[in-house]
N, C-alpha and C. Protein backbone atom coordinates (compact mmCIF):
# COMPACT_ATOMS: atom_id res chain seq x y z
N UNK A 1 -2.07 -8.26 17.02
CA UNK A 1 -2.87 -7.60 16.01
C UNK A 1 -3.85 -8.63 15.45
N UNK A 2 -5.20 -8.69 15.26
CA UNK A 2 -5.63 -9.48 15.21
C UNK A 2 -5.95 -9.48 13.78
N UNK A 3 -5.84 -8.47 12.60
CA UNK A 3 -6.10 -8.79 11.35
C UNK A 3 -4.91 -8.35 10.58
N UNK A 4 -3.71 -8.44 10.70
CA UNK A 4 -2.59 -7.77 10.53
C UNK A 4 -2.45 -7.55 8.54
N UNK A 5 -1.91 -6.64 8.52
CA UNK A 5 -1.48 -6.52 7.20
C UNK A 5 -0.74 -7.25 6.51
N UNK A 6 -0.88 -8.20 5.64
CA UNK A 6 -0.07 -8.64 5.41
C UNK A 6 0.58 -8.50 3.64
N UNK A 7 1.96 -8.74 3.25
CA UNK A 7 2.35 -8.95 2.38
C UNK A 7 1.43 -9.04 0.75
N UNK A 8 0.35 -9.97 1.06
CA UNK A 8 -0.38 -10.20 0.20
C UNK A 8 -1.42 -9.40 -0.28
N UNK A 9 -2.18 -8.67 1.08
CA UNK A 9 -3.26 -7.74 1.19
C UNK A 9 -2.73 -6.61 0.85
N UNK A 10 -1.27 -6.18 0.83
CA UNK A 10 -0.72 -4.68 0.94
C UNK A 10 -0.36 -4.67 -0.83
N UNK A 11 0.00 -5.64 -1.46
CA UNK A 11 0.46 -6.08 -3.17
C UNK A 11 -1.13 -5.71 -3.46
N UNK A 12 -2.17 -6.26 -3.00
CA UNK A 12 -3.31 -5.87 -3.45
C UNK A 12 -3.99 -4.65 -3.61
N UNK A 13 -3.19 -4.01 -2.66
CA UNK A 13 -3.98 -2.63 -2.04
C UNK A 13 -2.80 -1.47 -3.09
N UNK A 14 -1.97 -2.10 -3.80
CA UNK A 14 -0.76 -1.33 -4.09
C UNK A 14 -1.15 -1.49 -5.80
N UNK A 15 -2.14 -2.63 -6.45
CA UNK A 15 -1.98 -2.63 -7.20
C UNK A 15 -3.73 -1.54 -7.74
N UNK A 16 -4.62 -1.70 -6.78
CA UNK A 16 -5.72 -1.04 -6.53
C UNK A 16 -5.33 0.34 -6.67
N UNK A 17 -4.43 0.68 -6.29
CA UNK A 17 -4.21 2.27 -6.13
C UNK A 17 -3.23 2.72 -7.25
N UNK A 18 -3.22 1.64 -7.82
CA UNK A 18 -2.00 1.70 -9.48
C UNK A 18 -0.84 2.49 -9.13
N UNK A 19 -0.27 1.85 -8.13
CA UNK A 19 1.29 2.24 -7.36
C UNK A 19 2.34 1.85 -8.42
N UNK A 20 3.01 2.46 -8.75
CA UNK A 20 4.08 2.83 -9.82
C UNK A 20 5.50 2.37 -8.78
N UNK A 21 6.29 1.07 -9.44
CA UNK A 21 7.57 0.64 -8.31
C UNK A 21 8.67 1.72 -8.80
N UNK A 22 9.26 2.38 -7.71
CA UNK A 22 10.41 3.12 -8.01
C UNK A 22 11.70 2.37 -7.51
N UNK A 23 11.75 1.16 -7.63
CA UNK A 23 12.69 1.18 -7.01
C UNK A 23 14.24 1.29 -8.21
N UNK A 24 15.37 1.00 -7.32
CA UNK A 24 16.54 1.17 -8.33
C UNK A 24 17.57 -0.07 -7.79
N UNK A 25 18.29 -0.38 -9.32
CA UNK A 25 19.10 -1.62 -8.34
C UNK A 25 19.86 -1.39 -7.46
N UNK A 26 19.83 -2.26 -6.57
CA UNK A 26 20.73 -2.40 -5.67
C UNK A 26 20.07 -1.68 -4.59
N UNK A 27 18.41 -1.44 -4.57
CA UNK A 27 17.97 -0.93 -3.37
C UNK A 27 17.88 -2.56 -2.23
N UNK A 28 17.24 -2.07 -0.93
CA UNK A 28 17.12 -3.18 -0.53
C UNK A 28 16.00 -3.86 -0.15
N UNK A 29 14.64 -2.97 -0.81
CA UNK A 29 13.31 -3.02 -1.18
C UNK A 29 12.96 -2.62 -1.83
N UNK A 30 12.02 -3.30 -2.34
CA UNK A 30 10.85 -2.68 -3.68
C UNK A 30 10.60 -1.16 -3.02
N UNK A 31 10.49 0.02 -3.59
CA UNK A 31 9.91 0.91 -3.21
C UNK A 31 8.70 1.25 -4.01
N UNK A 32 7.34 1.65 -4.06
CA UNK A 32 6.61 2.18 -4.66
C UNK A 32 5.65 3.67 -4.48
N UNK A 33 5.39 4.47 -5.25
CA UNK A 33 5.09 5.73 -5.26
C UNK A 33 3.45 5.50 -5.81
N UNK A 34 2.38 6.46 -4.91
CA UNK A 34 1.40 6.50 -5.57
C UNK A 34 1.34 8.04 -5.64
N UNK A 35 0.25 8.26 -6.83
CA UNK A 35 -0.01 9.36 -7.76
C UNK A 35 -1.19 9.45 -8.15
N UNK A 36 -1.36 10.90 -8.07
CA UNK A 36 -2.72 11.59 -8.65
C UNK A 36 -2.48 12.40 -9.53
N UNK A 37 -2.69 11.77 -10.76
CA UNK A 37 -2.31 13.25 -12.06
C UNK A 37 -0.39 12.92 -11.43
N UNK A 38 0.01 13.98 -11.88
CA UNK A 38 1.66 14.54 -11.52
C UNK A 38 1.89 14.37 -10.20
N UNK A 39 1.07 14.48 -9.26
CA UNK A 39 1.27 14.35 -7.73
C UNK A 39 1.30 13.27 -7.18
N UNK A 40 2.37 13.20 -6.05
CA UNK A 40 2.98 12.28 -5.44
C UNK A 40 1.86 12.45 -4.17
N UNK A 41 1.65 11.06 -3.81
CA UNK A 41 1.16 11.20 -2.47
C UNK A 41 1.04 10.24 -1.26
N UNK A 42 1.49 8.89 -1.68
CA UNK A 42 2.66 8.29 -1.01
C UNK A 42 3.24 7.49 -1.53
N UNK A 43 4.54 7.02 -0.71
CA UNK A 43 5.23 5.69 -0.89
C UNK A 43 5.33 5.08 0.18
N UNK A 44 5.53 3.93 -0.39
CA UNK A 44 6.06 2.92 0.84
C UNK A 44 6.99 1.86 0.22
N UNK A 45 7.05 0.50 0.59
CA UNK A 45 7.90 -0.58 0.54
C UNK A 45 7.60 -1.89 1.18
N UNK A 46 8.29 -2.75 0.51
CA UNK A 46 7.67 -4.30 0.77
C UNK A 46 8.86 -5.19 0.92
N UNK A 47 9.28 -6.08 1.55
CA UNK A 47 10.40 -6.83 1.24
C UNK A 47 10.47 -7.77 0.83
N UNK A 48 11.84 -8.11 0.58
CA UNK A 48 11.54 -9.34 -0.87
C UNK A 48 11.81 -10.63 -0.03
N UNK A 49 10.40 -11.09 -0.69
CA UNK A 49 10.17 -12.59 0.35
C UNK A 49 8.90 -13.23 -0.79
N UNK A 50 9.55 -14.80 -0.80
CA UNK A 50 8.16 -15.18 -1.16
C UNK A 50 7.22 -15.69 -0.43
N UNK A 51 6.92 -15.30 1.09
CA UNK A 51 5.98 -15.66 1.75
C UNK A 51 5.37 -14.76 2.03
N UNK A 52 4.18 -14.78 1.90
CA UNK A 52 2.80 -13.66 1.21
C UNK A 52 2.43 -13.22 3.03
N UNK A 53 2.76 -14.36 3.48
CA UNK A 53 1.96 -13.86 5.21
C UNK A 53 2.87 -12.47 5.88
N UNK A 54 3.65 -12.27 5.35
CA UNK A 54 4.62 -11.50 5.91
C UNK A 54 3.82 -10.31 6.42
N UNK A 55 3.74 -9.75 7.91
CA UNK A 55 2.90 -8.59 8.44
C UNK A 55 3.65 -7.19 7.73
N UNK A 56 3.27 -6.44 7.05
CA UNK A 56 3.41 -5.34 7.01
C UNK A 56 2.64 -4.10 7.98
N UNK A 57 2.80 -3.51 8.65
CA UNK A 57 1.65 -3.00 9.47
C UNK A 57 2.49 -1.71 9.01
N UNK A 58 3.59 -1.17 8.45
CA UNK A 58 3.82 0.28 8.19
C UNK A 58 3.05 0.87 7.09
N UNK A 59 2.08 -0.26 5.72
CA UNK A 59 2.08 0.42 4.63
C UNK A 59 0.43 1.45 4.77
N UNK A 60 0.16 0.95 6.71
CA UNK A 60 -1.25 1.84 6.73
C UNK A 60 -0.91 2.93 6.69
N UNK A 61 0.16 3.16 7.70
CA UNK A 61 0.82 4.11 8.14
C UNK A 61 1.29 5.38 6.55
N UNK A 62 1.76 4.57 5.86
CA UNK A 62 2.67 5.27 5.07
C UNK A 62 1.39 5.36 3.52
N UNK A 63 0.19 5.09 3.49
CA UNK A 63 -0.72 5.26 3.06
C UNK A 63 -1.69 6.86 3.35
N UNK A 64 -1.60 6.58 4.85
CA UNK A 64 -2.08 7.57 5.38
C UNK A 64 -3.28 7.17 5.98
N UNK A 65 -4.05 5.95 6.21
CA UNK A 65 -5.02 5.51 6.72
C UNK A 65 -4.65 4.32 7.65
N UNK A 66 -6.01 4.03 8.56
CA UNK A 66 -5.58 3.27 9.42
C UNK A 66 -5.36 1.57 9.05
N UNK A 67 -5.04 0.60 9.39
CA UNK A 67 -5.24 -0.86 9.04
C UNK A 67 -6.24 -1.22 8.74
N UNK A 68 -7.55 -1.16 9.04
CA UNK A 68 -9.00 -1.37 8.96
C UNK A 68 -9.05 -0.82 7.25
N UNK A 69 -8.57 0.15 7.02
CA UNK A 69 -9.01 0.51 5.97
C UNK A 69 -8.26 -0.10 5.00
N UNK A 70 -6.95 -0.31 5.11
CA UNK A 70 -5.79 -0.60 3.99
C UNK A 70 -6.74 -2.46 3.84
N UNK A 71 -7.21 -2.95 4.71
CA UNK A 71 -7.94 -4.25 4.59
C UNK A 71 -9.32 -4.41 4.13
N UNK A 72 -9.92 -3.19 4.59
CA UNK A 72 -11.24 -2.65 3.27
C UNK A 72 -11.00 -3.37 1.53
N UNK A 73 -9.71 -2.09 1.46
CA UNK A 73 -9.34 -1.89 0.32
C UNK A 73 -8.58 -3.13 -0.48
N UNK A 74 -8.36 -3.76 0.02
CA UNK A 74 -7.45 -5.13 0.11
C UNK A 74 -8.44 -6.32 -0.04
N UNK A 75 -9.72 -5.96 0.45
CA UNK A 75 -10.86 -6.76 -0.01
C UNK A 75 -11.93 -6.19 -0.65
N UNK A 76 -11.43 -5.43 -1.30
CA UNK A 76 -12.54 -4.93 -2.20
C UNK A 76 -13.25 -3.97 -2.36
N UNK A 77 -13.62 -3.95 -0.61
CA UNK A 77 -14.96 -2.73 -0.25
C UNK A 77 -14.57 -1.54 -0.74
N UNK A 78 -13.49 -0.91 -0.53
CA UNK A 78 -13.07 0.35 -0.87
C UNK A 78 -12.12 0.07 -1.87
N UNK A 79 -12.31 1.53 -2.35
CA UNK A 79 -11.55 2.23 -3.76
C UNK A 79 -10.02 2.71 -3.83
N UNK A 80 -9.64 3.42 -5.05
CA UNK A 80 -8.60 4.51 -4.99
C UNK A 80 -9.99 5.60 -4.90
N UNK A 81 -10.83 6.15 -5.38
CA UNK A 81 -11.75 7.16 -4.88
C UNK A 81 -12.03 7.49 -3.83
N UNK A 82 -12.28 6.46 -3.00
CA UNK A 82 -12.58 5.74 -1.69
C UNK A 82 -10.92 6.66 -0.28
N UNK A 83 -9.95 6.13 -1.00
CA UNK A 83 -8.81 6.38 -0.52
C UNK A 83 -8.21 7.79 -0.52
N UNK A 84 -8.22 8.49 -2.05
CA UNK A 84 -8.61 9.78 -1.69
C UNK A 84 -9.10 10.50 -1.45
N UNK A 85 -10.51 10.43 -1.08
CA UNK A 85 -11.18 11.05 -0.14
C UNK A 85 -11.13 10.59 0.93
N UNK A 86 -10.51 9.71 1.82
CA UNK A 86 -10.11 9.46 2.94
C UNK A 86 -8.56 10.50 3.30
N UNK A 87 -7.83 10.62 2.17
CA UNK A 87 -6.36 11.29 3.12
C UNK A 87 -6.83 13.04 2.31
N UNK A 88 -8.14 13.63 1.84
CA UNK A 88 -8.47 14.67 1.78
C UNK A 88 -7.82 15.07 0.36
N UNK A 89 -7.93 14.21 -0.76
CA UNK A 89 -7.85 14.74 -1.68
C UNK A 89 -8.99 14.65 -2.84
């Protein structure tokens, strides 16, 4: 993968989209939920590590857009506006 997702870019892209952590103790990852108004419209998860390089390549997936974009968004170019009008909301 030549620009892979990583750990650091996906915390960025999670805090851009004002992802709310659900997780509960004793899970065995952070889980987080994003929201529009009352509506849920995804989650995903991160594992607990303090090394930032760590590849995540599921949170495009579980975003609903491709890698290219979750790295847009991760650098700036794109939005949460940006993002929901990408998965059609």
């Amino acid at each position: 993968m030549a620009n892979p997702i990583t750990q650091q870019a996906a915390r960025k892209v999670l805090k851009k989209l004002h992802a709310q952590e659900m997780s509960r103790k004793g899970d065995a990852h952070p889980k987080y939920a994003i929201y529009d108004g009352d509506m849920l419209l995804a989650t995903t998860g991160l594992r607990h590590s303090s090394n930032n390089d760590i590849p995540v390549p599921h949170v495009a997936k579980d975003l609903g857009v491709g890698p290219h974009f979750v790295l847009e968004m991760a650098r700036c170019t794109k939005e949460k506006k940006d993002w929901l009008r990408k998965i059609g909301k």
